[in-house]
Protein backbone atom coordinates (compact mmCIF):
# COMPACT_ATOMS: atom_id res chain seq x y z
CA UNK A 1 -35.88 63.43 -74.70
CA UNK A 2 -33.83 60.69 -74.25
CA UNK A 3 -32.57 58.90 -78.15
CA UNK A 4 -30.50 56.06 -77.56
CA UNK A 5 -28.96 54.05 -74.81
CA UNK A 6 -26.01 51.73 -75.48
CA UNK A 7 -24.93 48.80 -73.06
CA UNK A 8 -21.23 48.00 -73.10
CA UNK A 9 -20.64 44.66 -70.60
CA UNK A 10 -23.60 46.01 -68.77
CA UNK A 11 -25.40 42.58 -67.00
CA UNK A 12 -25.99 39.95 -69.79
CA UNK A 13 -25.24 42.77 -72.13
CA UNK A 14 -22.21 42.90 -74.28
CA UNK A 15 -22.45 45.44 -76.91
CA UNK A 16 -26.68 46.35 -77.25
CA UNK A 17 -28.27 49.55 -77.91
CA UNK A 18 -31.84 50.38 -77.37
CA UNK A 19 -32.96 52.95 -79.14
CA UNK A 20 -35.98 55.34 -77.90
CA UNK A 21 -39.26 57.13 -79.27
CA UNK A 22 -42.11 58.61 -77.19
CA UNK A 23 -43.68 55.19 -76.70
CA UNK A 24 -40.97 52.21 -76.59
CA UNK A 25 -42.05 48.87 -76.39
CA UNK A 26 -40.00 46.08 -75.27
CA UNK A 27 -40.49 42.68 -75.66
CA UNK A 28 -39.43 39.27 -75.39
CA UNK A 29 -38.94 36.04 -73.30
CA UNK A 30 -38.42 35.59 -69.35
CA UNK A 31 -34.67 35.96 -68.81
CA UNK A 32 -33.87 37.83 -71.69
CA UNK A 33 -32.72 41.01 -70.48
CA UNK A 34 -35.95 43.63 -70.09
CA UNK A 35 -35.10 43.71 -66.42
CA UNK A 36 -31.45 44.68 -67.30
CA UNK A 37 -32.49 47.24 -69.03
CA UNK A 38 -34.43 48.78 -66.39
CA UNK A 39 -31.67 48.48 -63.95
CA UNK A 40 -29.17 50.28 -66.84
CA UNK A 41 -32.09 53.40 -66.51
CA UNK A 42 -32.24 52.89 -62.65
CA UNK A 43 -28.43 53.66 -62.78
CA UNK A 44 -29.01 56.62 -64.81
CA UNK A 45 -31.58 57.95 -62.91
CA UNK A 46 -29.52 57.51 -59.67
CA UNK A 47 -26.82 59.78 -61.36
CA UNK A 48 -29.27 62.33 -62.32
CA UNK A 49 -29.91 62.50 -58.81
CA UNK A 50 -26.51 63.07 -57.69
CA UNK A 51 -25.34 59.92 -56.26
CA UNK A 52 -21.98 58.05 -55.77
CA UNK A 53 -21.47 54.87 -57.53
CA UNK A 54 -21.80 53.36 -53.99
CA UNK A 55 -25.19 54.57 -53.41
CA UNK A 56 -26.60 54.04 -56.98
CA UNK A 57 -25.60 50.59 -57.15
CA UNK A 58 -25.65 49.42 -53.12
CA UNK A 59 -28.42 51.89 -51.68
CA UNK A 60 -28.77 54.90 -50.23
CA UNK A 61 -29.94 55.20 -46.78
CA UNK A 62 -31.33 58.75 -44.59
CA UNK A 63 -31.67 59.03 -40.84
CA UNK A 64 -32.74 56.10 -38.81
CA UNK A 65 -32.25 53.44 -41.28
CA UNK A 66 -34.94 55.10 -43.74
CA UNK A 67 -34.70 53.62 -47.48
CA UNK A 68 -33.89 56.84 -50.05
CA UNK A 69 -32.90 54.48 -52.54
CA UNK A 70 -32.88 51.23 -53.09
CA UNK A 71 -29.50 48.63 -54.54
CA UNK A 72 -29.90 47.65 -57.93
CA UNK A 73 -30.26 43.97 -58.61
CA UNK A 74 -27.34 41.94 -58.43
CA UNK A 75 -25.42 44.85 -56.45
CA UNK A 76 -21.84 45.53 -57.47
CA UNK A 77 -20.97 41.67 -57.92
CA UNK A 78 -23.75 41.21 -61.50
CA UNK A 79 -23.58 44.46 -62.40
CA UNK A 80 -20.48 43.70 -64.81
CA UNK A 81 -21.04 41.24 -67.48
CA UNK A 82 -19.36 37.72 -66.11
CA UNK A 83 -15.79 37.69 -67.21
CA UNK A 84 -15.57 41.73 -67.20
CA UNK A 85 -14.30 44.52 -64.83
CA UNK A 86 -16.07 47.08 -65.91
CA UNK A 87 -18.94 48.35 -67.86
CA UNK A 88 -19.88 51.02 -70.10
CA UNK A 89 -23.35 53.10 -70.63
CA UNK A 90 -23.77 55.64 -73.59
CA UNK A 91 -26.62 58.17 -73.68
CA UNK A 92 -27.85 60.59 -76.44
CA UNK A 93 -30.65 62.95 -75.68
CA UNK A 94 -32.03 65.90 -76.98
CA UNK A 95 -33.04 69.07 -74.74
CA UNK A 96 -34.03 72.13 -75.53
CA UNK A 97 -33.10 71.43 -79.41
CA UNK A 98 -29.47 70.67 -78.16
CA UNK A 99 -27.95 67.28 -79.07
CA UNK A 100 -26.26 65.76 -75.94
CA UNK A 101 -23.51 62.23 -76.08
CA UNK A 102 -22.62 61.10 -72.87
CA UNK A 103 -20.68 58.05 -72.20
CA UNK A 104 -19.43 56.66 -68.73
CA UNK A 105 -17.22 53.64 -68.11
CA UNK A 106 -17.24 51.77 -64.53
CA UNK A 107 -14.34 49.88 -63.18
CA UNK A 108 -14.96 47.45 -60.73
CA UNK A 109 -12.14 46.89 -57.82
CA UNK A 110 -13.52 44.51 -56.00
CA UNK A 111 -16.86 43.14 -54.89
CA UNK A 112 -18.19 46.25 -52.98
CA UNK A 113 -19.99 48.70 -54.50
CA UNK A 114 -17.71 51.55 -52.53
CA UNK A 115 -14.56 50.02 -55.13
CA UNK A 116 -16.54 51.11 -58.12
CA UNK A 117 -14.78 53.91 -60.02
CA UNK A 118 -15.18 56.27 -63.13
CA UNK A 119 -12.46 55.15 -65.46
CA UNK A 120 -13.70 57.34 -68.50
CA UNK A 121 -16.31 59.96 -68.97
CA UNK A 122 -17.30 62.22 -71.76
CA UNK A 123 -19.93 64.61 -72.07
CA UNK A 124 -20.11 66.74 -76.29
CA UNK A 125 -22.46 68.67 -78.48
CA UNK A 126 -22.22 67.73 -82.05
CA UNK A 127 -19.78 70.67 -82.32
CA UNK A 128 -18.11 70.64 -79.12
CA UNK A 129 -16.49 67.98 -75.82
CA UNK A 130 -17.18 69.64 -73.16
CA UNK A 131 -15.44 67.72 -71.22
CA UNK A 132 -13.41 64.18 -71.26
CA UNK A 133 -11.29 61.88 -69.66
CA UNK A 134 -9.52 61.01 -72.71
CA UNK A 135 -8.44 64.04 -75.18
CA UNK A 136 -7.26 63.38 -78.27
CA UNK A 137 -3.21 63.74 -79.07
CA UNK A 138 -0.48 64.32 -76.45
CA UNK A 139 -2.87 66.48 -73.74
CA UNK A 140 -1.51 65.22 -70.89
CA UNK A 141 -4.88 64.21 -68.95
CA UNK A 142 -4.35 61.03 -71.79
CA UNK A 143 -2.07 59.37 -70.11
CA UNK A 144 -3.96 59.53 -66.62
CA UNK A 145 -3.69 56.31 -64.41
CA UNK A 146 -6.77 54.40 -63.93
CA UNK A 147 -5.96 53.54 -60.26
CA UNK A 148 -5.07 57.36 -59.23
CA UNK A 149 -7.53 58.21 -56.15
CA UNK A 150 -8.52 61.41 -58.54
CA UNK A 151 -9.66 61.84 -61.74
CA UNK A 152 -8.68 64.36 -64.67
CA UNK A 153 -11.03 66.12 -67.04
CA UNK A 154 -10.15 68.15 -69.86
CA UNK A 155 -12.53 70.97 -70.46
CA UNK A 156 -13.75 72.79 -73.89
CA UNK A 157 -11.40 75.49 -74.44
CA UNK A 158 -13.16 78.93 -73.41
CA UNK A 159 -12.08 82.81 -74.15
CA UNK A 160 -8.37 82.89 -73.92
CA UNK A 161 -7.55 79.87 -73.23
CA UNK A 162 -4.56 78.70 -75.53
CA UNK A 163 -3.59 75.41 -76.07
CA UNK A 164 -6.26 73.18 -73.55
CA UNK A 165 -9.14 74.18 -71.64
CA UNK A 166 -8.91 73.90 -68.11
CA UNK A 167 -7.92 70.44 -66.24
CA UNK A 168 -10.40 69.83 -63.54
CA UNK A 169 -9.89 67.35 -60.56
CA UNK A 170 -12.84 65.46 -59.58
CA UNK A 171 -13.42 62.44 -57.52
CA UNK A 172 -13.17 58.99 -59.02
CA UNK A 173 -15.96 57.70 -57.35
CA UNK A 174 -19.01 60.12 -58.34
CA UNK A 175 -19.92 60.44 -61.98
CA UNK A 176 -18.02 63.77 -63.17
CA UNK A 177 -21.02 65.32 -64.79
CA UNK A 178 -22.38 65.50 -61.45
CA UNK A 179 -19.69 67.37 -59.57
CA UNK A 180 -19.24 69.92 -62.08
CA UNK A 181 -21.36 72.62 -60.82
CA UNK A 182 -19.15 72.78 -57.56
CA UNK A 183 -15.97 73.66 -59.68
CA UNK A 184 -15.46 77.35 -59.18
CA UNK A 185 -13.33 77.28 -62.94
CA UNK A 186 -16.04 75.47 -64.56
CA UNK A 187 -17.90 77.82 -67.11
CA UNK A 188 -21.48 78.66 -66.75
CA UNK A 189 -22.27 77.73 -69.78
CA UNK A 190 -20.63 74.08 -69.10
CA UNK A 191 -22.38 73.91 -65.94
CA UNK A 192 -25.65 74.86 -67.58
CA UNK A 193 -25.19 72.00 -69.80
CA UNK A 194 -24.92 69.39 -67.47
CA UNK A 195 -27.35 70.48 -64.68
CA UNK A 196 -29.86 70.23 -68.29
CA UNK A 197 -28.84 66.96 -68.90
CA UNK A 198 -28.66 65.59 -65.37
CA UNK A 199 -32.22 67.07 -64.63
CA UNK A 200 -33.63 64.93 -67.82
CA UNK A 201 -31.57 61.87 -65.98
CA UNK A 202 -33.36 62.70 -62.58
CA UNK A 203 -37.08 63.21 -64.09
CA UNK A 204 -37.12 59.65 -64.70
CA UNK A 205 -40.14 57.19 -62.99
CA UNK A 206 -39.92 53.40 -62.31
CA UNK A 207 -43.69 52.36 -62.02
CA UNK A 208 -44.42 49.22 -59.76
CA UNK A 209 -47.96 49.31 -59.07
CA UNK A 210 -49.73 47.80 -55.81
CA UNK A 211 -53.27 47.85 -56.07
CA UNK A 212 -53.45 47.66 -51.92
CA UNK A 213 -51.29 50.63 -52.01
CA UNK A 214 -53.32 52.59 -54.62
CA UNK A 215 -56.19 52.09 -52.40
CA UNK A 216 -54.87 53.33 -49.55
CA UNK A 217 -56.30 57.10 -48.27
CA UNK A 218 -53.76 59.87 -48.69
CA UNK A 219 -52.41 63.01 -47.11
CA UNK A 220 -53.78 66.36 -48.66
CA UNK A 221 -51.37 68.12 -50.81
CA UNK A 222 -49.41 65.03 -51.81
CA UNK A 223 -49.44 65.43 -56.03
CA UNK A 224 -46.83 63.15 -57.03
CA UNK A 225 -47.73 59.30 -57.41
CA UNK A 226 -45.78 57.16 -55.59
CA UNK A 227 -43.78 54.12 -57.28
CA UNK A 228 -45.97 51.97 -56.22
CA UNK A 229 -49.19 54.29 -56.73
CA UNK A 230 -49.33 55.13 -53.40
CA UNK A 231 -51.13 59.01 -53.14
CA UNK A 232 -53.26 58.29 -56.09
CA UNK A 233 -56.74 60.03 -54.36
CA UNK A 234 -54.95 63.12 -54.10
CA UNK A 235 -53.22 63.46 -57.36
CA UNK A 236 -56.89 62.03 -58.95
CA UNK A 237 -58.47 64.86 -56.68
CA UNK A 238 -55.59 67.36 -58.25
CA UNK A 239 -56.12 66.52 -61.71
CA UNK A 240 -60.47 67.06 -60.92
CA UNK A 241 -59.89 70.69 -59.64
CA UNK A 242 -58.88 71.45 -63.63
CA UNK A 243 -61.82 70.83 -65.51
CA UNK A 244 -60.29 70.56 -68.59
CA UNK A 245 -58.05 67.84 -67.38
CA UNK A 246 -61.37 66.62 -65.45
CA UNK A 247 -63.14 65.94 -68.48
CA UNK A 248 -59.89 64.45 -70.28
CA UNK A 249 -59.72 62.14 -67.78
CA UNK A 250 -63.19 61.38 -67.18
CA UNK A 251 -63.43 60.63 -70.88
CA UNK A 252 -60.94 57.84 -70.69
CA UNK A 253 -62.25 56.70 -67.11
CA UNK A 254 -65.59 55.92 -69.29
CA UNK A 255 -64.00 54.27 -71.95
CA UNK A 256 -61.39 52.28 -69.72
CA UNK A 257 -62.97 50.84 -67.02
CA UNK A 258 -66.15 48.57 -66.61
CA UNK A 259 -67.36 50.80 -63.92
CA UNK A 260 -70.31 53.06 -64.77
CA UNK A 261 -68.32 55.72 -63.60
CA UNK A 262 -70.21 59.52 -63.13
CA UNK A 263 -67.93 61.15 -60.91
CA UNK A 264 -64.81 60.94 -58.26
CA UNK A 265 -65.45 61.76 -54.52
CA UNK A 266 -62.85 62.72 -52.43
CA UNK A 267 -64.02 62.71 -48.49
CA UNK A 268 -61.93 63.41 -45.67
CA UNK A 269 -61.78 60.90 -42.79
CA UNK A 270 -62.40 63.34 -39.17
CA UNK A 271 -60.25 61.60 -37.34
CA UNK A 272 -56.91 61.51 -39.57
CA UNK A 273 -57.64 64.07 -42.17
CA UNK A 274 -56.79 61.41 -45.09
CA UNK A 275 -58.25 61.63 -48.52
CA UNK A 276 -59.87 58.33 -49.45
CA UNK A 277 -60.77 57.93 -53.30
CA UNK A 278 -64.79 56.82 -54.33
CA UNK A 279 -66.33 56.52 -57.33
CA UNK A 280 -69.94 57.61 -57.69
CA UNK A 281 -71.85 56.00 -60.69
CA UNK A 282 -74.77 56.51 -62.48
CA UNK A 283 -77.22 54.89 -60.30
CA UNK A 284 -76.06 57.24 -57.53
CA UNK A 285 -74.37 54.83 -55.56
CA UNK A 286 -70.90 55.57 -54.01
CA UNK A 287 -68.30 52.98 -54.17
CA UNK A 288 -64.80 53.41 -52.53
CA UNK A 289 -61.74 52.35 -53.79
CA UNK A 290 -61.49 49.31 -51.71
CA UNK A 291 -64.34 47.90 -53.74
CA UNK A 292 -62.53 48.37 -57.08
CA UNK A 293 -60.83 45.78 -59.03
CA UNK A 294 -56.91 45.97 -59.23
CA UNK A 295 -57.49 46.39 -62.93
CA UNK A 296 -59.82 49.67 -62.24
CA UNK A 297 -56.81 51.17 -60.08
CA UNK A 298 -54.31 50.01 -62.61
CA UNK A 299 -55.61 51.90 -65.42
CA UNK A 300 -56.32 54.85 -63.04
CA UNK A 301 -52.71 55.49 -61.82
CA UNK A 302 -51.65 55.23 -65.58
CA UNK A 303 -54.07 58.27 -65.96
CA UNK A 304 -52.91 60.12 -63.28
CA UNK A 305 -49.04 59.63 -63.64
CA UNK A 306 -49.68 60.84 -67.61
CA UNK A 307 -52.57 63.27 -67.13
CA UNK A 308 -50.79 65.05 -63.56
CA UNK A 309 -48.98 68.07 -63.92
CA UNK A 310 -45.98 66.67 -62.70
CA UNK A 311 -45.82 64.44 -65.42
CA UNK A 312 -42.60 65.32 -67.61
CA UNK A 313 -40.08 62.72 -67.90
CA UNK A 314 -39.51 59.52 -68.52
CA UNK A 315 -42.03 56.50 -67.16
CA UNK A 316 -40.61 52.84 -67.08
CA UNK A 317 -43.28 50.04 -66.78
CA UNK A 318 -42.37 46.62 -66.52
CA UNK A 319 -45.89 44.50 -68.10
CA UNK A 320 -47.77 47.09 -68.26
CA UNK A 321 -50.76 44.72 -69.64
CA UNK A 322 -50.58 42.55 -66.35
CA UNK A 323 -53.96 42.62 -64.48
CA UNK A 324 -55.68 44.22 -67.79
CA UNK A 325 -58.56 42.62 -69.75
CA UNK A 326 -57.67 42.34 -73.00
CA UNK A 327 -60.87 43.62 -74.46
CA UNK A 328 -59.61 46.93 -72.58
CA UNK A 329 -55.88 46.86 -74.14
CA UNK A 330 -56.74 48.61 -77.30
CA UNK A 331 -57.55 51.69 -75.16
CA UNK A 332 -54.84 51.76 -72.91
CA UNK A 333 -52.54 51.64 -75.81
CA UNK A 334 -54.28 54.51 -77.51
CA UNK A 335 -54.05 56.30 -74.07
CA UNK A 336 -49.83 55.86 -74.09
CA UNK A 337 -49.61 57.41 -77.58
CA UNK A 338 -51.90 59.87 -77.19
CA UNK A 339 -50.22 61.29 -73.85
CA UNK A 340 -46.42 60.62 -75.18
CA UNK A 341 -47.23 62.11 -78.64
CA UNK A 342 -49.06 65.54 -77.35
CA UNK A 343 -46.95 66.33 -73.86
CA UNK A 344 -43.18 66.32 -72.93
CA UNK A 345 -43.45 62.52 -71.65
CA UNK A 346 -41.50 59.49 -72.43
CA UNK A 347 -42.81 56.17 -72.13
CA UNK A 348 -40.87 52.70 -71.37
CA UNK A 349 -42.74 49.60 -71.65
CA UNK A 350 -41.84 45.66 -71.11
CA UNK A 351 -44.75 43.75 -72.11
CA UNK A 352 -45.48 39.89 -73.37
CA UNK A 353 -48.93 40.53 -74.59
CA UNK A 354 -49.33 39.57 -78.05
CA UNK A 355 -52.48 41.64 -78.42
CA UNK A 356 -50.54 44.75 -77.53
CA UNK A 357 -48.62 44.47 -79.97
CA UNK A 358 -51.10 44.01 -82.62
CA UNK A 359 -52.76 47.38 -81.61
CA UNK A 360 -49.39 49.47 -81.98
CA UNK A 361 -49.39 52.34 -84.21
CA UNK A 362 -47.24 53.40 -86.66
CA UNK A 363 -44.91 55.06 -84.15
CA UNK A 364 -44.96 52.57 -81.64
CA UNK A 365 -44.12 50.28 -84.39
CA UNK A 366 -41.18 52.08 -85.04
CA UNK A 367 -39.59 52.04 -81.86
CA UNK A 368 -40.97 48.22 -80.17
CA UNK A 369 -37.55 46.19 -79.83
CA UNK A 370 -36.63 42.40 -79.51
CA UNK A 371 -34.47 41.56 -76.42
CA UNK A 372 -32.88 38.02 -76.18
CA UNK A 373 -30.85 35.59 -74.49
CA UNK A 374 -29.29 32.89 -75.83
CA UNK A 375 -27.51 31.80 -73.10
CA UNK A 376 -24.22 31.75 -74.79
CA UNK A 377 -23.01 35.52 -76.23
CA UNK A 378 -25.64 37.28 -73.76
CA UNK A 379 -28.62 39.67 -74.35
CA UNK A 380 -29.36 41.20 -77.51
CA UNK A 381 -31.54 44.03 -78.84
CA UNK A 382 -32.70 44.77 -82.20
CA UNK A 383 -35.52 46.88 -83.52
CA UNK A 384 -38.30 44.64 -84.89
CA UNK A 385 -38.93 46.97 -87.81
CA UNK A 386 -35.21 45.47 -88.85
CA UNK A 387 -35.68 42.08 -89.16
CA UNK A 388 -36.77 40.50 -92.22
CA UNK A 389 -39.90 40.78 -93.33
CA UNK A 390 -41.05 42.22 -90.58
CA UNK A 391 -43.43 44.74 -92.12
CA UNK A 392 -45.20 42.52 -95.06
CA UNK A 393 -45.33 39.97 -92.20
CA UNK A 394 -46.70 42.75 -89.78
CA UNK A 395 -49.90 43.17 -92.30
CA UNK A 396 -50.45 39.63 -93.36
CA UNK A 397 -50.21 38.17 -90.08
CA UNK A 398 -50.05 40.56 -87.11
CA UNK A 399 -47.34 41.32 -85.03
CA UNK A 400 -48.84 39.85 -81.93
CA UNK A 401 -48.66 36.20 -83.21
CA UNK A 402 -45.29 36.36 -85.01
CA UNK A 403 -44.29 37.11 -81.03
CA UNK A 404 -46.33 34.93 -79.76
CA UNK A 405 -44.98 31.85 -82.01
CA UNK A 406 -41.48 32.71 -80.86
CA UNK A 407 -40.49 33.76 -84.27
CA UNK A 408 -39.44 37.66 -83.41
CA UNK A 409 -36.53 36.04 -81.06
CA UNK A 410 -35.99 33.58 -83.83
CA UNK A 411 -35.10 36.15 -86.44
CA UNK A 412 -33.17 38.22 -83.70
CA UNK A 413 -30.58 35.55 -84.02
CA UNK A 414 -30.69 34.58 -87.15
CA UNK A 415 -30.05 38.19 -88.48
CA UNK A 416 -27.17 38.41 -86.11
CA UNK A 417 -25.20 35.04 -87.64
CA UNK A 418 -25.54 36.41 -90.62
CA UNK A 419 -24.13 40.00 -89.62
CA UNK A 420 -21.03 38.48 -87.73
């Protein structure tokens, strides 16, 4: 589970840290950074997946042109806060009841995403570094050069090993922690670490959804929704051949949608073998999914993504109210912390629905955050529950219209003049 995620020069972000819970809710005005903060997690989950600073930031492309990844916004020239030449991410996670701090630092050469290079990288325990760029005292990878075409890491010391543990040579242009487990003199037990930190990095899911997408047939045996919600028949018709996850989600389809919903039919097109999705409902007609509204299909591929077995990780949505009545928000939002609270799932949400936010429990509550740009120092995050007031406020008036009067981005500043 990932705890905290600090922005150093990151986009409009000079010094911001966001801090996580099963359900985190993020809020405030157009332009004020919630997109930066998704592209700080795309980044992350592009070097959980093993990729050069080139292809996380500029692309990755397969055979023939096909699209395996796609640039972050702003490519290498926005990346960097304006005025900056590099920028700096910090994680802290906790796995397997083991306490992970990793920090990476980005240099920018020149305008091209291939002149990005690691500058400084450190991966600890609470108790131990396993590895860094920059020991303490006179260890000799300290003094590295940040424009040598490799770069140093210093190792935890292991069996007899006297002064330092082992200097490792990596390349400058790849996060270390990813080439690690191709170091013959790297320790298991160091390259267990990282491969469990870099798989939390790669479980991560960026949800765009297309309701022309969602209601498009799809290929048996596809389980995993697409970004977009593409293959949601056959991860619906997945999650049906449980029938305790069938009646899970058949609970919630009844309570969610406006649709007198009975049943899900799966038929198989002849001529192309595809699975479209229908709905039967209690007057025994049939409806496909073409028929449903993009709301319907909405709060569907949240159910799948959260109720599939493939479903561990970490789910970003950007508005995840949009194209929701809000008579229908209430559930949804009982939905996310049901699902985060009981499995191993993280949920990321940008929203500017005051009504959501009035429904948040107590742990939602705890972890909803205030993003905002002034336009002068750059974006800023702070944890509502920390500004003033904030909780006798919460109860007298509701959180939803202290947001929606502007007065959550209000305090944001205010608190921070008074803290510098």
């Amino acid at each position: 589970m990932l705890n905290r995620v600090k922005f150093l020069d990151f986009k409009s972000f000079e010094d911001a840290e966001l801090v996580l819970g099963n359900l985190t809710v993020v809020i405030g005005a157009n332009a004020g950074g919630k997109s930066n903060i998704r592209d700080a997690f795309r980044f992350l989950h592009g070097l959980g997946r093993g990729y050069s600073l080139a292809e996380i930031i500029g692309g990755k492309y397969g055979a023939g042109g096909q699209v395996e990844w796609t640039p972050i916004r702003g490519f290498g020239t926005e990346i960097i806060r304006f005025g900056e030449d590099s920028f700096q991410l910090e994680v802290r996670s906790t796995i397997a009841n083991r306490r992970f701090t990793y920090k990476l630092q980005v240099r920018r050469l020149g305008n091209d995403p291939g002149t990005m290079r690691v500058v400084y990288e450190h991966f600890a325990l609470p108790y131990e570094v396993i590895f860094t760029t920059r020991p303490e005292g006179d260890d000799p990878v300290a003094f590295q050069e940040e424009d040598e075409d490799e770069l140093h890491l210093r190792m935890a010391k292991t069996g007899t090993q006297r002064k330092y543990g082992n200097r490792i040579t990596v390349r400058p242009d790849k996060p270390a922690i990813s080439q690690l487990a191709s170091k013959k003199s790297v320790v298991r037990a160091h390259k267990d670490a990282a491969a469990l930190f870099l798989a939390e990095l790669a479980e991560m899911r960026f949800l765009d959804l297309v309701p022309d997408l969602m209601r498009q047939p799809s290929y048996p045996g596809q389980l995993i929704l697409g970004d977009n919600g593409q293959n949601l028949s056959t991860v619906l018709q997945d999650i049906c051949e449980s029938p305790a996850r069938k009646t899970i989600l058949m609970d919630w389809v009844r309570e969610l949608t406006p649709m007198d919903v009975t049943d899900f039919e799966f038929p198989v097109n002849p001529q192309t073998g595809l699975v479209q999705l229908s709905f039967r409902t209690s007057d025994g007609s049939s409806i496909s999914s073409y028929s449903a509204s993009d709301g319907t299909l909405r709060f569907l591929a949240m159910l799948a993504a959260l109720l599939s077995d493939q479903s561990e990780g970490l789910y970003f949505f950007e508005e995840i109210d949009n194209g929701i009545h809000p008579a229908r928000l209430r559930l949804l939002v009982d939905f996310l912390e049901t699902q985060t609270a009981k499995k191993k799932v993280q949920v990321i949400t940008t929203t500017h629905s005051p009504d959501l936010l009035s429904m948040l429990g107590e742990d939602a509550f705890e972890n909803t955050s205030v993003v905002f740009n002034d336009g002068h120092s750059g974006s800023r995050i702070k944890r509502v529950k920390d500004l003033p007031n904030v909780p006798s406020l919460r109860k007298q008036q509701g959180l939803g219209k202290l947001h929606a009067s502007g007065w959550l981005e209000d305090a944001l500043v205010f608190t921070d003049e008074n803290d510098a």
